[in-house]
Structure formats: structure tokens, C-alpha cells
N, C-alpha and C. Protein backbone atom coordinates (compact mmCIF):
# COMPACT_ATOMS: atom_id res chain seq x y z
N UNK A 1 -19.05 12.12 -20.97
CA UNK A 1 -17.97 11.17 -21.05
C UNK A 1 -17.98 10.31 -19.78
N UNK A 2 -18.08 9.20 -19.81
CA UNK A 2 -18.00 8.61 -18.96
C UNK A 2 -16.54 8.23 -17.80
N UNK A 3 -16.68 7.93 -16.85
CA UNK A 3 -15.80 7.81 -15.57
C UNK A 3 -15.84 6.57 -15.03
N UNK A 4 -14.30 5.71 -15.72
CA UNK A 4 -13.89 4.48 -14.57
C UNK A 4 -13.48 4.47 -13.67
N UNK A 5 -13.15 3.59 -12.65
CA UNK A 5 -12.37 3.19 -11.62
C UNK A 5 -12.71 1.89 -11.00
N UNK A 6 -11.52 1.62 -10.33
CA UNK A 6 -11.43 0.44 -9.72
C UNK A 6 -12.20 0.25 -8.63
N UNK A 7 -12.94 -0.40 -7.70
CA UNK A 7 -13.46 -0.44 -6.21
C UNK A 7 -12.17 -0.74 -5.16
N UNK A 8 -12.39 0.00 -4.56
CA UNK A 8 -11.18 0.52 -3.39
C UNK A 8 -10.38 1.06 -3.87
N UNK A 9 -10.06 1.42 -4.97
CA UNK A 9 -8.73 2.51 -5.68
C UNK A 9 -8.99 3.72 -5.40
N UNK A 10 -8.18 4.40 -5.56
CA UNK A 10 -8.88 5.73 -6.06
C UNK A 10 -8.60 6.30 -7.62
N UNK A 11 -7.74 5.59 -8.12
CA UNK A 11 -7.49 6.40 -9.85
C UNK A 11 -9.01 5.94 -10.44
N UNK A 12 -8.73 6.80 -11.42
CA UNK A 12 -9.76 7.10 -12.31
C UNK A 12 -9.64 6.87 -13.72
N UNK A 13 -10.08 6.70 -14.76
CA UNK A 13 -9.74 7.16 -16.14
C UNK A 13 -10.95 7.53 -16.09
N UNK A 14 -11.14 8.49 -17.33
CA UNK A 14 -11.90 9.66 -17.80
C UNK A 14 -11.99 8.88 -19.57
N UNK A 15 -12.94 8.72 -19.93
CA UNK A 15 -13.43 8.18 -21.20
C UNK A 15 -12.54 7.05 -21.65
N UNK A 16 -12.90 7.01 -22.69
CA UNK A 16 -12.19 5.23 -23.36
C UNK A 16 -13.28 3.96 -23.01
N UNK A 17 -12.35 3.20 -23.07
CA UNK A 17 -13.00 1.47 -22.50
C UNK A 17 -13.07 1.13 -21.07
N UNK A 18 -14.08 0.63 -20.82
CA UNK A 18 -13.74 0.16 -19.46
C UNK A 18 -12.99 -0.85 -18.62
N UNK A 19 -11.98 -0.65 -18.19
CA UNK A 19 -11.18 -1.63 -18.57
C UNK A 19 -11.56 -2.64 -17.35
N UNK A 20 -10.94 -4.11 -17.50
CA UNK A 20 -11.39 -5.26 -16.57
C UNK A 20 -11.43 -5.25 -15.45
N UNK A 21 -12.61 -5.55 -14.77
CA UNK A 21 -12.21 -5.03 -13.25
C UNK A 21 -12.51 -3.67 -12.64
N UNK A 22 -12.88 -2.87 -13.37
CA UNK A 22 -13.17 -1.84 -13.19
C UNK A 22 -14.50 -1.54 -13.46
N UNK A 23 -15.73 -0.48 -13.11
CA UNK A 23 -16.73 0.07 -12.28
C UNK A 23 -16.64 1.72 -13.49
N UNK A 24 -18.15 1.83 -13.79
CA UNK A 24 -18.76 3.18 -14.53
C UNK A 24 -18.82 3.56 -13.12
N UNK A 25 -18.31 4.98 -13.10
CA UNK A 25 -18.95 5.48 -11.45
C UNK A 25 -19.31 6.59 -12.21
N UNK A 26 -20.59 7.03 -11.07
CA UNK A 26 -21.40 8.07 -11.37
C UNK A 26 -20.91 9.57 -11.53
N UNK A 27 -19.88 9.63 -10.68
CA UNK A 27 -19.12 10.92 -11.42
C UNK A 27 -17.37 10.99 -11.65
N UNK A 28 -16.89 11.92 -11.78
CA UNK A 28 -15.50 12.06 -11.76
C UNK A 28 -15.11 12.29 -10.28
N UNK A 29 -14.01 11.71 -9.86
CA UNK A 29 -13.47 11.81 -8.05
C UNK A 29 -13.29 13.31 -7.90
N UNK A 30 -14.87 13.65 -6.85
CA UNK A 30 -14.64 15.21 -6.30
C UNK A 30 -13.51 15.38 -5.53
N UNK A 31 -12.79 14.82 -5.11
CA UNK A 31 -11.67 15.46 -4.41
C UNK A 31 -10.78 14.13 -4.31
N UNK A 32 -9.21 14.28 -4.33
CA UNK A 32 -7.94 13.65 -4.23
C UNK A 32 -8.33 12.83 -2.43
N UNK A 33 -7.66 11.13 -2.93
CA UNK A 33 -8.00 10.31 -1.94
C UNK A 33 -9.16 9.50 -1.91
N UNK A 34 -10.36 10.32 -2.57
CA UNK A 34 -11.55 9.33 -2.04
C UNK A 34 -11.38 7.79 -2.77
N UNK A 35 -12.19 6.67 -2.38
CA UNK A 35 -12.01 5.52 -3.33
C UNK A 35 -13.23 4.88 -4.09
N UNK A 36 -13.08 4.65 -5.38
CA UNK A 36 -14.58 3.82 -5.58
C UNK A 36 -15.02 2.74 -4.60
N UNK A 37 -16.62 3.20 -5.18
CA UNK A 37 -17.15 1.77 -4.28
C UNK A 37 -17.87 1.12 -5.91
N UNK A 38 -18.18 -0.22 -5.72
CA UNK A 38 -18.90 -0.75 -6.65
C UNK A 38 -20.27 -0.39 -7.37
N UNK A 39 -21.00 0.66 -6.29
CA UNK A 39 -21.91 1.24 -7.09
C UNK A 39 -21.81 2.08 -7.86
N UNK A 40 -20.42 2.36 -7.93
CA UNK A 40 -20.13 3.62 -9.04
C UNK A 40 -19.98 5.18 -8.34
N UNK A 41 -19.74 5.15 -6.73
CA UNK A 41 -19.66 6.16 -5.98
C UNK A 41 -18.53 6.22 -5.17
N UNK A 42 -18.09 7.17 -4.50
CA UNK A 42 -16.63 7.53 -4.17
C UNK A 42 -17.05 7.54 -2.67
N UNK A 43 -16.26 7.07 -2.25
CA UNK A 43 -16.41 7.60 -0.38
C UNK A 43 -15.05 7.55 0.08
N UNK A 44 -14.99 7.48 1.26
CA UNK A 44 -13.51 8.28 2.38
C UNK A 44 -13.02 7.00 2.31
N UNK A 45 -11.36 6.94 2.03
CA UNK A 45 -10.95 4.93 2.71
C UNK A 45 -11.02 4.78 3.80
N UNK A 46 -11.01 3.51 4.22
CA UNK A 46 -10.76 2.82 5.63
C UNK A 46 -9.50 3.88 6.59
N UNK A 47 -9.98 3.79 7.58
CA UNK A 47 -8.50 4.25 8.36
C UNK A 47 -7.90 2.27 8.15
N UNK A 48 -6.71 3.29 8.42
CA UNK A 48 -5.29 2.07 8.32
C UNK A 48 -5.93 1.27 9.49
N UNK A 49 -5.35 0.18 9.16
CA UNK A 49 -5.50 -1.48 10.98
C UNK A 49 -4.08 -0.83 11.22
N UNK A 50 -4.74 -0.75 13.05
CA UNK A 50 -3.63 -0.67 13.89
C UNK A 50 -2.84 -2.02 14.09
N UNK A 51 -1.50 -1.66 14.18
CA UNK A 51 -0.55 -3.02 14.26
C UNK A 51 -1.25 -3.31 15.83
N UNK A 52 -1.67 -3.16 16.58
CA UNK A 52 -1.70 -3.60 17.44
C UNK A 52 -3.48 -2.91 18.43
N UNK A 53 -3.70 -3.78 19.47
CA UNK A 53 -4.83 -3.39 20.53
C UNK A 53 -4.28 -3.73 21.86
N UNK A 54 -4.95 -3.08 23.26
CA UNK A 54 -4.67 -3.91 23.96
C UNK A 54 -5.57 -4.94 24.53
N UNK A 55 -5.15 -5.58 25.12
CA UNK A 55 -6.62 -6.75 25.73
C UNK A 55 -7.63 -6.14 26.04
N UNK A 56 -7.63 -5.32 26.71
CA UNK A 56 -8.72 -4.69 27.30
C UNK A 56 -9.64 -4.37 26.25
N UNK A 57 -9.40 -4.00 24.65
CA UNK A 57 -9.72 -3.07 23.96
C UNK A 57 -10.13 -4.25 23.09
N UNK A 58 -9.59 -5.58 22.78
CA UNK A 58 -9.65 -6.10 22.19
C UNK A 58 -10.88 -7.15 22.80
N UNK A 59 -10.71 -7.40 23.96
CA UNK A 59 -12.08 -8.33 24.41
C UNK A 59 -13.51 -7.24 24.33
N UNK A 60 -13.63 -5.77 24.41
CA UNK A 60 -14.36 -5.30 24.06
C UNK A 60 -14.72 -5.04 23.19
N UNK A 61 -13.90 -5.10 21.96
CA UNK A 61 -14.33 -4.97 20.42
C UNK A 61 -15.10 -6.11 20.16
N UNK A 62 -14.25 -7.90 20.64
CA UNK A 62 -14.92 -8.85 20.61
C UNK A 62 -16.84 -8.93 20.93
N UNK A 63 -17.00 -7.99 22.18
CA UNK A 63 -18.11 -7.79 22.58
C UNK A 63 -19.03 -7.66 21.67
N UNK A 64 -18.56 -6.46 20.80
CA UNK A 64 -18.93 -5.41 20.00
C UNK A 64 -19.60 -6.56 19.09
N UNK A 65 -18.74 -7.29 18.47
CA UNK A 65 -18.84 -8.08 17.33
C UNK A 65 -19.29 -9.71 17.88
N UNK A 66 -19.86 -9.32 19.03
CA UNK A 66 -20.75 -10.72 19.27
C UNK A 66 -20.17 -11.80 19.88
N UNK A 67 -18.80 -11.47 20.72
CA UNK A 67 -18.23 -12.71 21.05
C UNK A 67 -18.02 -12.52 22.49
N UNK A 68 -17.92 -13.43 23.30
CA UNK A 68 -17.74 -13.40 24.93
C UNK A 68 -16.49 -14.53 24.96
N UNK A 69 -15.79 -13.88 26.26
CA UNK A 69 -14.70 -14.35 26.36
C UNK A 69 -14.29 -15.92 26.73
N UNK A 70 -15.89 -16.72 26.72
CA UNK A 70 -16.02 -17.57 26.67
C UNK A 70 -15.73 -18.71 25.75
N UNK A 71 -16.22 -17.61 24.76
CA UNK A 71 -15.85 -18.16 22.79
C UNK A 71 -14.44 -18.45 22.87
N UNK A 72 -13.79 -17.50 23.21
CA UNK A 72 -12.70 -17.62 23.14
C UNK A 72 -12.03 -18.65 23.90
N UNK A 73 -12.47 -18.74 25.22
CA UNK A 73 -11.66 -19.88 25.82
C UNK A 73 -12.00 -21.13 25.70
N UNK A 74 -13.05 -21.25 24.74
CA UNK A 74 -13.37 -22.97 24.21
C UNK A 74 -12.43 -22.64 23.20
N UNK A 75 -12.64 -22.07 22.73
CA UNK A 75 -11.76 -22.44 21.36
C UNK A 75 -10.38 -22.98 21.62
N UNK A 76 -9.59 -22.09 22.65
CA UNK A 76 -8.12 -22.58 23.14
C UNK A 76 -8.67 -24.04 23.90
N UNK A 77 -9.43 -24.17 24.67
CA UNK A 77 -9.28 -24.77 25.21
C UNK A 77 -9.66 -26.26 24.47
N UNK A 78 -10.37 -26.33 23.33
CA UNK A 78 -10.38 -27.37 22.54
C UNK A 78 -9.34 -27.68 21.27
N UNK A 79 -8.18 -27.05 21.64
CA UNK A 79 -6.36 -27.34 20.93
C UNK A 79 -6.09 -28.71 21.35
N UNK A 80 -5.96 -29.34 20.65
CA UNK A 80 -5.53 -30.68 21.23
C UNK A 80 -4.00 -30.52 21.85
N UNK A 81 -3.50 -30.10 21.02
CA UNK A 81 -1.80 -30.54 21.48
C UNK A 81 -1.39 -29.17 22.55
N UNK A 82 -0.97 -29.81 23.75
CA UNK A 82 -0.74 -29.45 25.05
C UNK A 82 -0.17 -27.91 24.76
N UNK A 83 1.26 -28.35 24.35
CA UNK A 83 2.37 -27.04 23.96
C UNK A 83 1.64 -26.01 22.94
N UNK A 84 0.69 -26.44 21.72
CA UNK A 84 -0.23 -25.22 21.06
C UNK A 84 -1.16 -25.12 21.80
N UNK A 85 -1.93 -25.53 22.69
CA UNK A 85 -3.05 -24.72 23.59
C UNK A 85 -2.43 -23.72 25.01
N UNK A 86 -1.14 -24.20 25.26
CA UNK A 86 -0.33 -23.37 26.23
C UNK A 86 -0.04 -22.18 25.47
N UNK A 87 0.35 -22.25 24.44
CA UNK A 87 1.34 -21.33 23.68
C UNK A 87 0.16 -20.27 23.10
N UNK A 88 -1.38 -20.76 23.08
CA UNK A 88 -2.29 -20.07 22.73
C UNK A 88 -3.22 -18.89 23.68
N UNK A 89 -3.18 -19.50 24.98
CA UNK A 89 -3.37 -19.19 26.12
C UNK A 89 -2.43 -17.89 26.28
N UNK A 90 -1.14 -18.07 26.62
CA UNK A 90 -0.34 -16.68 26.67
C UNK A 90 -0.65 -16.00 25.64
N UNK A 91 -0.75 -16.21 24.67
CA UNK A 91 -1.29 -14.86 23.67
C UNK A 91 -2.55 -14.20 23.76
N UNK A 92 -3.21 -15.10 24.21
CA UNK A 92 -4.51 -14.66 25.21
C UNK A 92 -4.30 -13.20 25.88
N UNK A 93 -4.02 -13.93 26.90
CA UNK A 93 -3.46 -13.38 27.78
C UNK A 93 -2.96 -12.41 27.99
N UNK A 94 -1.83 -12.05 26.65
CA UNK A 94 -0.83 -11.08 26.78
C UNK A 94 -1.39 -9.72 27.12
N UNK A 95 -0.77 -8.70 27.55
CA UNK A 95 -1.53 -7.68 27.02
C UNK A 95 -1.44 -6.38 26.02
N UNK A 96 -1.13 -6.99 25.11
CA UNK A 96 -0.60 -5.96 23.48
C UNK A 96 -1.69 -7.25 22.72
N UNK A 97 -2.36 -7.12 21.91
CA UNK A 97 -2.81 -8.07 20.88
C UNK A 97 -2.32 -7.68 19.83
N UNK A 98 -1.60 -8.05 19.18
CA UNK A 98 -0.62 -7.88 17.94
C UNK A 98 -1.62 -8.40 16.47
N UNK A 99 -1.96 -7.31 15.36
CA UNK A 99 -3.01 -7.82 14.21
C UNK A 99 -2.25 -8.76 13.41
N UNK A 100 -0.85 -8.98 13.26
CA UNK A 100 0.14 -9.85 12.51
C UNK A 100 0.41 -11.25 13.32
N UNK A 101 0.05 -11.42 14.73
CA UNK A 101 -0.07 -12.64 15.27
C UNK A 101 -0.59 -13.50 14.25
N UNK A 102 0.17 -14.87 13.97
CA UNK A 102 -0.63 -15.93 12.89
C UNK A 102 -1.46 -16.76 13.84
N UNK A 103 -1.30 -17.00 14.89
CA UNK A 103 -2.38 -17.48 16.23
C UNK A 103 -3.16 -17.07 16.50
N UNK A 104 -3.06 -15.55 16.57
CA UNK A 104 -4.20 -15.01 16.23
C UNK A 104 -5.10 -14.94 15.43
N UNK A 105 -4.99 -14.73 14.03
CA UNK A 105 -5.82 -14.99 12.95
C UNK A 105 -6.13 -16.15 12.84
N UNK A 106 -5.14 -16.95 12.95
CA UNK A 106 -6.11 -18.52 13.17
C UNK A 106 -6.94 -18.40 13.93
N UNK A 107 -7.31 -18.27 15.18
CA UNK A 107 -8.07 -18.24 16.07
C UNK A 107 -9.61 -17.73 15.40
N UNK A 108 -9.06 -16.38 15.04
CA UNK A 108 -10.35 -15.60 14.48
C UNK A 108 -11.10 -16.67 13.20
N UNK A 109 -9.93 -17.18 12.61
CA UNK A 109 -10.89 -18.20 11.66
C UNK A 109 -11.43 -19.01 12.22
N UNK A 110 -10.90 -19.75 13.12
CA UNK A 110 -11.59 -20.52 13.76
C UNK A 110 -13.04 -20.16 14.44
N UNK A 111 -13.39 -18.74 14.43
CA UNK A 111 -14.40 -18.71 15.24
C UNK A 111 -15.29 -17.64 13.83
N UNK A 112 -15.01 -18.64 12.63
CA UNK A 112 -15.36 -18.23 11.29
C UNK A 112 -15.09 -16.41 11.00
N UNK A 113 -14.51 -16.01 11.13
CA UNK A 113 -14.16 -14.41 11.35
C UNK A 113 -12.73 -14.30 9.36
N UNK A 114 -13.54 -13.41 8.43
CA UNK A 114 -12.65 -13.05 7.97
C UNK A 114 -11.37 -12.01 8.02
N UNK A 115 -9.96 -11.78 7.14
CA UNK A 115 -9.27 -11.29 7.55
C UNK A 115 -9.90 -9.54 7.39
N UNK A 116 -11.04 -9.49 6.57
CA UNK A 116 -11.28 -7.91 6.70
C UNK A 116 -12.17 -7.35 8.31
N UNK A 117 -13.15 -8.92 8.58
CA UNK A 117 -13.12 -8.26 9.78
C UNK A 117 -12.46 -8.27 10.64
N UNK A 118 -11.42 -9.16 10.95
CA UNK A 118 -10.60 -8.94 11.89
C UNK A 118 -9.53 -7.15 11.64
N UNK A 119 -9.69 -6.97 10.85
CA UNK A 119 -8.92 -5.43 9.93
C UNK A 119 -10.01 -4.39 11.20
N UNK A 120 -11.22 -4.86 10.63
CA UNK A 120 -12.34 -3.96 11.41
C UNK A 120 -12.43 -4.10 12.88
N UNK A 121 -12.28 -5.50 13.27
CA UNK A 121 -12.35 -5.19 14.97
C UNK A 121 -11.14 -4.70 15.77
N UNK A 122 -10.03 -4.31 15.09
CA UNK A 122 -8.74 -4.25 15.27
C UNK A 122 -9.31 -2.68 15.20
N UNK A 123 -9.68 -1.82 14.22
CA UNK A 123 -10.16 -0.23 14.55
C UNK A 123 -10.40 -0.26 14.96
N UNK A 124 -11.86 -0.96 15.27
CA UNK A 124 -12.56 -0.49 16.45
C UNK A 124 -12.29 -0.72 17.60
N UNK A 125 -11.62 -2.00 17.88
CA UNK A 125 -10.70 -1.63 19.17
C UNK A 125 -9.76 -0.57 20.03
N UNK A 126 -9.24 -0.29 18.77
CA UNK A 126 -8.47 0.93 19.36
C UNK A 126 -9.30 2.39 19.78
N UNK A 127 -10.70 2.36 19.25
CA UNK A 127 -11.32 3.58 20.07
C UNK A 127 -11.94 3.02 20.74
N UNK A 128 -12.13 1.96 21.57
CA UNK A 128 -12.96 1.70 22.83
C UNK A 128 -11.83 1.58 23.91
């Protein structure tokens, strides 16, 4: 009998149709929690994004993921309007980096970065 699920879910149905959106996975979920992946296999979820990093943790994740703090300060520093490149700068700066900052995520787009990796450099920040 075959075994659906969603990719990133973890429910399952057990025979029937496959319904839209949903993935044949290769077996039934060995244990409560795991989530599909699209090949039809189960693995561990993401740990949760921390609401927050601190600078320190966060210019080293940047590292991690290829960026120098240089990147960063062209980017502020090519804001045209005075009061949003000031106002961008202190968030810089600060030292809590907050993952719900909208200046922030702009930023990260700006330096072409999606919101899942910013999800990811935000973990991995917090263990460096």
C-alpha cells in the first residue's frame, strides 16, 4: 500500500489517492515528528530560527556564508536617503540582530539572500 505526504509536513496518509501537492514516499513515517522530503524520504525538521543573534555571531555566520563586513557596509552605504542609511547603520551596529527586523531582510535581499537562508544563517549564528 502505498504512503503519502506532504514535503516538510510530517502527516501521512496510508493508501488512497495521492492527493495534490503531495509526494509517494518510500516508506511509512518510522517515528512521530520526522518530515517528508521530496524524494519520498523522512528526515529530522529544521531547528526553529532564533528570534534573534548577536553581532558578533551574526558577522560570523555572514563569514560562513561568504560575506565580509565590507558587503555590508556598501550596501548601507549606497542608501541614498540620509535618515534610511543612518537608521540602517544603527541596526548595524546594534548589538542583538533581531530575524523580524524588516531592514534587515531587506538588506539580506539586497545582497540577493533568500528568506530561508537568512532562517539558516540566523541558526547558524547562534552556535558560533
Amino acid at each position: 500500500m502505498q504512503v503519502f505526504a506532504m514535503p516538510g509536513e510530517s502527516l501521512q496518509q496510508v493508501g488512497g489517492d495521492c492527493p495534490e501537492g503531495w509526494v509517494v514516499m518510500q516508506e511509512q513515517r518510522p517515528e512521530v515528528g520526522l518530515v517528508a522530503q521530496a524524494d519520498g524520504s523522512w528526515v529530522e525538521p529544521p531547528p526553529p530560527v532564533p528570534a534573534s543573534c548577536t553581532r558578533r555571531q551574526g558577522l560570523r555566520a555572514l563569514l560562513v556564508f561568504g560575506f565580509k563586513r565590507a558587503d555590508i557596509e556598501a550596501q548601507i552605504a549606497a542608501i541614498d536617503d540620509e535618515t534610511e542609511r543612518e537608521e540602517a547603520q544603527i541596526d548595524y551596529e546594534a548589538g542583538v540582530w533581531e530575524r523580524a527586523n524588516p531592514r534587515l531582510q531587506h538588506m539580506w535581499a539586497l545582497l540577493s539572500g533568500s528568506p530561508e537562508q537568512l532562517d539558516d544563517l540566523f541558526r547558524l549564528a547562534v552556535t558560533l
